[in-house]
C-alpha atoms as a PDB file:
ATOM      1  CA  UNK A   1     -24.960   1.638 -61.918  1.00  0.00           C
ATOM      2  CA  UNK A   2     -21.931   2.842 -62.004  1.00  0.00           C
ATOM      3  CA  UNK A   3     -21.738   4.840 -64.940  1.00  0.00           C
ATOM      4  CA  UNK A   4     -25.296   6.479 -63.723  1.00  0.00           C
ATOM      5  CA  UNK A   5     -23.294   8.000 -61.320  1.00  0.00           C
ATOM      6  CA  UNK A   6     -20.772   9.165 -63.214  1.00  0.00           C
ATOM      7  CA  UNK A   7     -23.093  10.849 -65.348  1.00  0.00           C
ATOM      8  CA  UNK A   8     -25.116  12.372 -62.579  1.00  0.00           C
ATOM      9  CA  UNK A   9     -21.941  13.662 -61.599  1.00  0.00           C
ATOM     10  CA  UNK A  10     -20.912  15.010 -64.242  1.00  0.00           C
ATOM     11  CA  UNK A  11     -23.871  16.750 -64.978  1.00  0.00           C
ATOM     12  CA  UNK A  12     -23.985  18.057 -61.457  1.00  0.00           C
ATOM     13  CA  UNK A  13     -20.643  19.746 -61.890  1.00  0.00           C
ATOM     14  CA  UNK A  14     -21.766  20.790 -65.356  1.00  0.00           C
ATOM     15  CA  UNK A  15     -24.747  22.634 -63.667  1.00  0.00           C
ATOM     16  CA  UNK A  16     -22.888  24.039 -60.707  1.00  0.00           C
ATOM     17  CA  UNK A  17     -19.911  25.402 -62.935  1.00  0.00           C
ATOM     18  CA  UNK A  18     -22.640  26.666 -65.546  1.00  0.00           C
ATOM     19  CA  UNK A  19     -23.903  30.159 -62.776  1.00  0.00           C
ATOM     20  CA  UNK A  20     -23.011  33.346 -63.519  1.00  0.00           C
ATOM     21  CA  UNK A  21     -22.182  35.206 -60.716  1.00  0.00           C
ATOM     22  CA  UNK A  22     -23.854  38.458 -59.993  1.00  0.00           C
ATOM     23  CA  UNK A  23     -20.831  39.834 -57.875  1.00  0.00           C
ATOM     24  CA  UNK A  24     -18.686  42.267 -59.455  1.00  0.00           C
ATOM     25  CA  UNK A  25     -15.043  42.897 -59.466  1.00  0.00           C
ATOM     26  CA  UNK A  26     -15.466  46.877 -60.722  1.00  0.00           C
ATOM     27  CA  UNK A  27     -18.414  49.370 -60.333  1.00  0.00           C
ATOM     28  CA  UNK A  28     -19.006  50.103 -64.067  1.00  0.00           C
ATOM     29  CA  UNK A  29     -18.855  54.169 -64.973  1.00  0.00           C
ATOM     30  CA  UNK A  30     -21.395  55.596 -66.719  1.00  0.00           C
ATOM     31  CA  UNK A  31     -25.018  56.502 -66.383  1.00  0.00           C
ATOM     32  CA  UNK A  32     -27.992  54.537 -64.418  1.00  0.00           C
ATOM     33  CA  UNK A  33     -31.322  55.493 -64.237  1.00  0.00           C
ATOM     34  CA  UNK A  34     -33.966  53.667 -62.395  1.00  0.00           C
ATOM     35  CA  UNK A  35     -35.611  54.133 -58.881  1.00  0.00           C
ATOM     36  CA  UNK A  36     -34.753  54.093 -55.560  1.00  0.00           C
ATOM     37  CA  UNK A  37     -37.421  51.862 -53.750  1.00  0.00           C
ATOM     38  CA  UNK A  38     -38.125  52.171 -50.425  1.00  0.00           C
ATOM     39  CA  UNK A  39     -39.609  48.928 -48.132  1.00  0.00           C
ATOM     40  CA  UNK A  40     -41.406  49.701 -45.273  1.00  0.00           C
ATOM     41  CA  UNK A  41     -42.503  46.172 -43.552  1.00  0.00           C
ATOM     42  CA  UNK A  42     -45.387  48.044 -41.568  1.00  0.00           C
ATOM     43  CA  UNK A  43     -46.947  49.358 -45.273  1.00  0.00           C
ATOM     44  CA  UNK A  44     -48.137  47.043 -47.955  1.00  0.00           C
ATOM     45  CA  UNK A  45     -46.790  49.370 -50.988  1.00  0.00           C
ATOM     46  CA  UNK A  46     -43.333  50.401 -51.301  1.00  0.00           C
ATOM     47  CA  UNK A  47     -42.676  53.710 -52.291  1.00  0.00           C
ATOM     48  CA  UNK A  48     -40.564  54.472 -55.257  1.00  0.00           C
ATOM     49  CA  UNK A  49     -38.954  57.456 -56.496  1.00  0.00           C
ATOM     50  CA  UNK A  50     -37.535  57.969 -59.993  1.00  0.00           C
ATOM     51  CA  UNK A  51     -33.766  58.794 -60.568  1.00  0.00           C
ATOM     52  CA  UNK A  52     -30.328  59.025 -62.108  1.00  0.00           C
ATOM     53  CA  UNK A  53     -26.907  58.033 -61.306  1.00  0.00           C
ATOM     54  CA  UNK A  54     -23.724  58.821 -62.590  1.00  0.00           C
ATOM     55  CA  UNK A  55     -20.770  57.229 -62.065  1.00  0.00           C
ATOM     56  CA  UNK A  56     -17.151  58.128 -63.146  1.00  0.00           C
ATOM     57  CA  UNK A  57     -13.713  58.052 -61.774  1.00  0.00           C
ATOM     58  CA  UNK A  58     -15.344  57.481 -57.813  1.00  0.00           C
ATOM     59  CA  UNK A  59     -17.407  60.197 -58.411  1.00  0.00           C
ATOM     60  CA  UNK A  60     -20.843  60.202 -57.995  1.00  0.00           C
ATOM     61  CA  UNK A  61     -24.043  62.548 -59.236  1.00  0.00           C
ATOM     62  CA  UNK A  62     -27.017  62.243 -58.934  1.00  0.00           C
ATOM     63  CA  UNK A  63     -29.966  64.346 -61.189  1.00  0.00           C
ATOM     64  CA  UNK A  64     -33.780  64.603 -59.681  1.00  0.00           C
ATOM     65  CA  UNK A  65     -35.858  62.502 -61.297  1.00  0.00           C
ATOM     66  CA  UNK A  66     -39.651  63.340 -62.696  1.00  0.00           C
ATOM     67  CA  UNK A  67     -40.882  64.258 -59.361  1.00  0.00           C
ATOM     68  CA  UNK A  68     -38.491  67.372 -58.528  1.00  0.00           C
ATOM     69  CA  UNK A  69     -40.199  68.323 -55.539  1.00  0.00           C
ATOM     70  CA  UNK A  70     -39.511  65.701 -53.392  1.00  0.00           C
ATOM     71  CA  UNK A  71     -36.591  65.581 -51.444  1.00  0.00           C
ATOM     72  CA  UNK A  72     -33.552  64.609 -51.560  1.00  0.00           C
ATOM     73  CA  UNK A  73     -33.159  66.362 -55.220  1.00  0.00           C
ATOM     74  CA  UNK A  74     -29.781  65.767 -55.405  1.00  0.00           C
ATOM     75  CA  UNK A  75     -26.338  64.733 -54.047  1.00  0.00           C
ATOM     76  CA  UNK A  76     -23.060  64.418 -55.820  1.00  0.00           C
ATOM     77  CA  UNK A  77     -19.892  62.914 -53.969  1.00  0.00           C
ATOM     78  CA  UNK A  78     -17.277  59.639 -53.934  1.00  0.00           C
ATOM     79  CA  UNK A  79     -17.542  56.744 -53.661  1.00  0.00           C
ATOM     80  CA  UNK A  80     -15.095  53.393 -53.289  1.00  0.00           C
ATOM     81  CA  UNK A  81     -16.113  50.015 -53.884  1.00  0.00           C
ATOM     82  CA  UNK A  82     -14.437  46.333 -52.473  1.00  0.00           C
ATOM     83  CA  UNK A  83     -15.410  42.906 -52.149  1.00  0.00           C
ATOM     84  CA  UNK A  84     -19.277  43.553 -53.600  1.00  0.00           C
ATOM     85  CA  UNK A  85     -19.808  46.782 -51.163  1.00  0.00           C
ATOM     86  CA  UNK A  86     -20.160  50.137 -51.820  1.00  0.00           C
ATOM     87  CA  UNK A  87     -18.821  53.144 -50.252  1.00  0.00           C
ATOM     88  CA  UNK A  88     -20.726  56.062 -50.840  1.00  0.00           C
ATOM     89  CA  UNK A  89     -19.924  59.472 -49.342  1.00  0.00           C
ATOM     90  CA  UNK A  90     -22.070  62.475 -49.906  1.00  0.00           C
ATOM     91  CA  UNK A  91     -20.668  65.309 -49.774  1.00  0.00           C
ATOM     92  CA  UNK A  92     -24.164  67.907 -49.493  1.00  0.00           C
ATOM     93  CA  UNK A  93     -25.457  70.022 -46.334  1.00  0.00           C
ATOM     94  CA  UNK A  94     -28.807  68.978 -45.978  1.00  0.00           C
ATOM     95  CA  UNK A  95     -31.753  69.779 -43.986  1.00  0.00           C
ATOM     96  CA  UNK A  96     -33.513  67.766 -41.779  1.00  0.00           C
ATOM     97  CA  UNK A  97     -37.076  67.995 -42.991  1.00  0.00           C
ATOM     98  CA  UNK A  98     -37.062  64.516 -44.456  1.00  0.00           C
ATOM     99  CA  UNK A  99     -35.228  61.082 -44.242  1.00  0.00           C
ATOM    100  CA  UNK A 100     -31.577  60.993 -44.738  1.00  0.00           C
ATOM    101  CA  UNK A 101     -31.525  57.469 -45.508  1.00  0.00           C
ATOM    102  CA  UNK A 102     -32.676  58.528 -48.830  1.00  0.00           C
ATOM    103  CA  UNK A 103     -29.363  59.692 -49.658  1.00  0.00           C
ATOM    104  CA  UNK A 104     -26.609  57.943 -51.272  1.00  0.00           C
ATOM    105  CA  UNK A 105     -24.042  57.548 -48.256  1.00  0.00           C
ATOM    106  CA  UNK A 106     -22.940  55.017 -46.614  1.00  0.00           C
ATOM    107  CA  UNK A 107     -22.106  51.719 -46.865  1.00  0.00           C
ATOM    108  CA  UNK A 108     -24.440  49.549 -49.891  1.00  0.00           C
ATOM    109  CA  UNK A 109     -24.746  45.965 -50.833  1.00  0.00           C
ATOM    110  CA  UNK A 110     -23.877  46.043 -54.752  1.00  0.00           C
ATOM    111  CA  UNK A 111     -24.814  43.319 -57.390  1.00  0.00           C
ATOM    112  CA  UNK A 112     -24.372  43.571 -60.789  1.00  0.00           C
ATOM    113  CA  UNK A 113     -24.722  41.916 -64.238  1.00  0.00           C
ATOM    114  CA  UNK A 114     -22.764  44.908 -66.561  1.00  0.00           C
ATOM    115  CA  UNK A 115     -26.138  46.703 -67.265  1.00  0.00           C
ATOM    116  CA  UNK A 116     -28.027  45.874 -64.516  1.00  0.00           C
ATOM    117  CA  UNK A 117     -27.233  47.439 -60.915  1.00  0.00           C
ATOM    118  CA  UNK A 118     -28.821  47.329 -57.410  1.00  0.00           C
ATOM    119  CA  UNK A 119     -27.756  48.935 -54.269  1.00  0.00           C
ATOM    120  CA  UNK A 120     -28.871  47.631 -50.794  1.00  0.00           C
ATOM    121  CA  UNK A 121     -28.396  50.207 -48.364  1.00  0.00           C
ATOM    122  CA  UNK A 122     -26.635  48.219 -45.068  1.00  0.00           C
ATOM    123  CA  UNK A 123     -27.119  48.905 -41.295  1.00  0.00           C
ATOM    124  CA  UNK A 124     -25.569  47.835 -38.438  1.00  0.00           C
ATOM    125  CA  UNK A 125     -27.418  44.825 -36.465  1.00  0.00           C
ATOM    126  CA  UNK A 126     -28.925  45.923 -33.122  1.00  0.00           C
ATOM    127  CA  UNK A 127     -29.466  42.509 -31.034  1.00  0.00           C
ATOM    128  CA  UNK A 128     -30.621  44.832 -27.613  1.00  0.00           C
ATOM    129  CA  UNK A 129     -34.051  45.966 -28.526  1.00  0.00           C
ATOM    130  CA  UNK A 130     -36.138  48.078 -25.680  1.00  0.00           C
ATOM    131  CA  UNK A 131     -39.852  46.962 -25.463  1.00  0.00           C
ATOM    132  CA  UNK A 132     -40.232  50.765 -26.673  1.00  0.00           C
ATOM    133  CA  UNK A 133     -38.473  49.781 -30.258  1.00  0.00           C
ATOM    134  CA  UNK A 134     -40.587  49.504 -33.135  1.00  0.00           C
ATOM    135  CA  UNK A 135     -39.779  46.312 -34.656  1.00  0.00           C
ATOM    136  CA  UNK A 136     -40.996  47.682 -38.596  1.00  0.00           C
ATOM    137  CA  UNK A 137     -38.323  47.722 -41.131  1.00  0.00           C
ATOM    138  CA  UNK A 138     -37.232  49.828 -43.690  1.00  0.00           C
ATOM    139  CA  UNK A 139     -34.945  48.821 -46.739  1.00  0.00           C
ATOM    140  CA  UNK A 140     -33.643  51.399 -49.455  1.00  0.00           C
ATOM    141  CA  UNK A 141     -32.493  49.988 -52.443  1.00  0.00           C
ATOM    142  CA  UNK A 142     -31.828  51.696 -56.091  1.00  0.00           C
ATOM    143  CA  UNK A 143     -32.814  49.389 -58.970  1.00  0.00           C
ATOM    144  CA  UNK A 144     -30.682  50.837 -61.753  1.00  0.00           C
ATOM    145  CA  UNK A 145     -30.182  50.040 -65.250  1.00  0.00           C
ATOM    146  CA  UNK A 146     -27.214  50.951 -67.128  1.00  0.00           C
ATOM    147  CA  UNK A 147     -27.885  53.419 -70.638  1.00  0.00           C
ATOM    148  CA  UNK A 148     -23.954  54.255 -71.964  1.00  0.00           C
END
């Protein structure tokens, strides 16, 4: 008996030592591509928009992707990165014919494997909602993959 617990034990510890964390300790430079999809909880089908990332020396740029004529097309600023979050701060005038959560600023959940990055757009919690509040939810988050 009890070397059946000294091998589930050690194979427990074997198994729990054995993940790879997706956390990162540095924001990779270089160039992503991917899309930024955007989660709507009151629509069935996410949207998604192609586009293209580059990162280098907290610097950020971003190129339009396929579909040009949709807005944002663009945005280039800095950005600072600590304990797996991302500080992104745009540094465009915009106008205010579309959503600005589509742009990259603010604050961004990032996990990443070295080729692979996502970034979650955060928000603050409200916990006072007014029976007037619409209680959908939206989520932005850029699926990138690394290609240098």
């Amino acid at each position: 008996m009890k070397v059946q617990i000294c091998i589930f034990l050690f194979v427990l510890i074997l198994a729990l030592g054995c993940n790879k964390s997706t956390n990162v300790d540095v924001l990779l430079d270089g160039h992503y591509t991917g899309v930024l999809v955007i989660t709507n909880s009151a629509k069935s089908v996410p949207e998604t928009r192609p586009i293209s990332i580059s990162l280098r020396d907290g610097k950020f740029d971003i190129t339009p992707g396929a579909n040009a004529n949709l807005k944002p097309l663009s945005g280039k600023g800095s950005y600072t990165f600590k304990n797996g979050i991302g500080y992104f701060d745009d540094e465009g005038a915009w106008t205010a014919d579309f959503d600005w959560n589509m742009i990259l600023n603010g604050e961004y959940d990032i996990r990443s494997s070295g080729v692979d990055l996502t970034l979650r757009k955060r928000f603050d919690k409200k916990a006072d909602f007014s029976p007037a509040t619409s209680y959908a939810t939206i989520d932005y988050e850029y699926i990138l993959k690394r290609s240098n």
